[in-house]
Protein backbone atom coordinates (compact mmCIF):
# COMPACT_ATOMS: atom_id res chain seq x y z
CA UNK A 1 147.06 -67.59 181.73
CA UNK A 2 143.65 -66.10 182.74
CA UNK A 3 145.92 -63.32 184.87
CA UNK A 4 147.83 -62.58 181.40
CA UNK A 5 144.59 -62.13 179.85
CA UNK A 6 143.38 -59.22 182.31
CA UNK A 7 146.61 -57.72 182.40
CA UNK A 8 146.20 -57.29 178.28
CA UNK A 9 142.46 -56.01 178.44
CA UNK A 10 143.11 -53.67 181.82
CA UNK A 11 146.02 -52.69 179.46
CA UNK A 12 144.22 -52.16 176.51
CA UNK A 13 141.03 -50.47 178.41
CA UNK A 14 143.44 -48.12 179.64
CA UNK A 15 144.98 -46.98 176.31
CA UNK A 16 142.06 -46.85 174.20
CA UNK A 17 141.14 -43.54 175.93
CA UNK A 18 144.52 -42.06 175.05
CA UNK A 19 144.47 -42.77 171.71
CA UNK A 20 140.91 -40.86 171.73
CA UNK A 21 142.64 -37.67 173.27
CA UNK A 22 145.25 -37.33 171.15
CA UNK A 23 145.87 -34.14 169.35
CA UNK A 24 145.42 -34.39 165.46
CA UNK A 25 148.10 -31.41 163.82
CA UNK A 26 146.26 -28.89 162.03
CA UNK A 27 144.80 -29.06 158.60
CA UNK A 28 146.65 -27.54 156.01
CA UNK A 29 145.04 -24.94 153.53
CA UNK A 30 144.26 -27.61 150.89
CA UNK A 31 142.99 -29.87 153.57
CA UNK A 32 140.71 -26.67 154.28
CA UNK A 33 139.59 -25.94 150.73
CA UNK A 34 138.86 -29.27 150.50
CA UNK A 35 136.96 -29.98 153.16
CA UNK A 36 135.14 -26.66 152.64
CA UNK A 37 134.01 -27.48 148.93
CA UNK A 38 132.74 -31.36 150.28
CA UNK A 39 130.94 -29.34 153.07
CA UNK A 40 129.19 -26.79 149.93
CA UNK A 41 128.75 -30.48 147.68
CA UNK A 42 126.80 -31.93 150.99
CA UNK A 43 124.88 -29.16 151.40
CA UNK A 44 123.89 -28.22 147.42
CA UNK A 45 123.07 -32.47 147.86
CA UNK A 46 120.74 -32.00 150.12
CA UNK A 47 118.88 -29.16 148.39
CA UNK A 48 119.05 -31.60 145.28
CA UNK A 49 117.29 -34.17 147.82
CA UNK A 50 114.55 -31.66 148.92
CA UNK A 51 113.38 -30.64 145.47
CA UNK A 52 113.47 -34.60 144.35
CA UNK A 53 111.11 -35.17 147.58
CA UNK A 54 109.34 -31.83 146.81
CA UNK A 55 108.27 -33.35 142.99
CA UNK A 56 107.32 -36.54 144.05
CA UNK A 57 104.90 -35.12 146.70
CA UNK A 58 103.61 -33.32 143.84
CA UNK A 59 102.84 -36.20 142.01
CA UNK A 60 101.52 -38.06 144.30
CA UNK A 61 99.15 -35.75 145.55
CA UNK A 62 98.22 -35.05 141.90
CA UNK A 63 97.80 -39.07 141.40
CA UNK A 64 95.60 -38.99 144.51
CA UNK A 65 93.27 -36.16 143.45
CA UNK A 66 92.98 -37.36 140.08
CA UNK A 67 91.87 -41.20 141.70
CA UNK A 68 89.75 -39.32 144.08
CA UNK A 69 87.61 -37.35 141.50
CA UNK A 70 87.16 -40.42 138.76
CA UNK A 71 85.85 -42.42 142.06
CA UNK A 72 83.50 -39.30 142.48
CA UNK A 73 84.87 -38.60 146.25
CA UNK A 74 84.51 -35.22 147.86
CA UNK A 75 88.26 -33.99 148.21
CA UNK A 76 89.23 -30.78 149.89
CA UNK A 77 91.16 -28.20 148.39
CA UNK A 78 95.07 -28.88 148.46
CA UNK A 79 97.08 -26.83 151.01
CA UNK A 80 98.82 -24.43 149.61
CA UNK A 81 102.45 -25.14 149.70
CA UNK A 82 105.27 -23.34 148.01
CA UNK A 83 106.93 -24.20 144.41
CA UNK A 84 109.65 -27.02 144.42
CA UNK A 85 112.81 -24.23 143.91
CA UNK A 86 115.51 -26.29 141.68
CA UNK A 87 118.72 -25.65 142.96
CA UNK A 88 120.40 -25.84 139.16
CA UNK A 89 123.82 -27.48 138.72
CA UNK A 90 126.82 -27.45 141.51
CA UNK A 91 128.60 -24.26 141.18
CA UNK A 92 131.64 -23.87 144.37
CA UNK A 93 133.24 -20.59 144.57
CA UNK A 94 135.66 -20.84 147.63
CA UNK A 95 135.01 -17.52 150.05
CA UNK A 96 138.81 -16.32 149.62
CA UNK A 97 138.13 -15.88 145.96
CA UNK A 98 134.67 -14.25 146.40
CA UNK A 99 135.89 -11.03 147.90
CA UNK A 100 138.06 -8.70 145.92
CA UNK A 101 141.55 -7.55 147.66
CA UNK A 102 141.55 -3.86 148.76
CA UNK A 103 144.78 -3.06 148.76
CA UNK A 104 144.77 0.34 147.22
CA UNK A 105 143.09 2.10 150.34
CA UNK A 106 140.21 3.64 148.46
CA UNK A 107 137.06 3.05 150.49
CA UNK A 108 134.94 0.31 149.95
CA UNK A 109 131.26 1.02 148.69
CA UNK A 110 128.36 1.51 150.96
CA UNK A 111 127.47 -2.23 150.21
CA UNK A 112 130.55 -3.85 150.74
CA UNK A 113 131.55 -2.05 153.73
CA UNK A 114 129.93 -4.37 156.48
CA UNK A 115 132.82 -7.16 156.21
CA UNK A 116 136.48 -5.74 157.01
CA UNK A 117 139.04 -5.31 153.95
CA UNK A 118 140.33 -8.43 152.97
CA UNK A 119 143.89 -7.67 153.56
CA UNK A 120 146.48 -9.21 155.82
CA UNK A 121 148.55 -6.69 156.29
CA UNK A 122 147.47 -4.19 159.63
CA UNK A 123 146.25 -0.95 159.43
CA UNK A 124 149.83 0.61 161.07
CA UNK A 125 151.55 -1.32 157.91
CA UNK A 126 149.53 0.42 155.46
CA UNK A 127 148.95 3.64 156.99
CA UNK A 128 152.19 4.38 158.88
CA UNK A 129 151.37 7.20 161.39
CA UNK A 130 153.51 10.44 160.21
CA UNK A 131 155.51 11.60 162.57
CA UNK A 132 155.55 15.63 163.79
C-alpha cells in the first residue's frame, strides 16, 4: 500500500511541472480588447485610489492644524505638496480606433508623423514601383 502511495505522489510530482509548461493558444482579438480595456479600468482605478488617499491626507492634515492651533501649539508651515488632480469619469478609447487610417497616401502632418501609417498593406502594395 505505502509503495502505491509513492508511486501516485512521484507520479503526480512529476506531472505537475508539465502542466505548468504547457503552451496556452493565443488570445484572440476580443480576448485582446478585452484584456486591454480591464488593463486601462485597473489603471484609471488606481488613479481614482490616489486622489481618494490624496483628499484624505488633506483632511487630516487640515484636522491636525486646526487641533494644533485651538491647543495654542507652535506648528510649522505645511510642506508644500501638489493639488489632488481628479481623474474624472472612466473614458476607454481602444488604440486601433485612436489613430485615423491613411490610406489615401497624402502625407501625414508634421505632428502625426512620428508613429508609422496605420495601414496593413506594404509600401510595394501601395506604391507599385513603375517599371522603365
Amino acid at each position: 500500500m505505502k509503495k502505491l502511495i509513492r508511486l501516485l505522489t512521484a507520479g503526480l510530482l512529476v506531472s505537475v511541472p508539465a502542466l505548468a509548461l504547457a503552451k496556452l493558444p493565443p488570445l484572440n482579438d476580443e480576448a485582446k480588447a478585452k484584456a486591454a480595456e480591464a488593463a486601462a479600468k485597473a489603471a484609471w482605478t488606481g488613479k481614482v485610489e490616489a486622489y481618494q488617499l490624496c483628499k484624505s491626507q488633506d483632511q487630516v492634515a487640515a484636522s491636525y492644524y486646526k487641533s494644533a492651533k485651538a491647543a495654542g501649539k507652535e506648528t510649522k508651515p505645511p510642506a508644500a505638496a501638489p493639488a489632488c488632480a481628479d481623474p474624472g469619469a472612466f473614458a476607454y478609447t481602444p488604440p486601433e480606433a485612436a489613430k485615423p487610417i491613411e490610406a489615401s497616401g497624402a502625407h501625414s502632418p508634421a505632428p502625426t508623423a512620428t508613429s508609422p501609417p496605420s495601414t496593413k498593406q506594404p509600401d510595394a502594395v501601395v506604391n507599385p514601383a513603375k517599371k522603365p
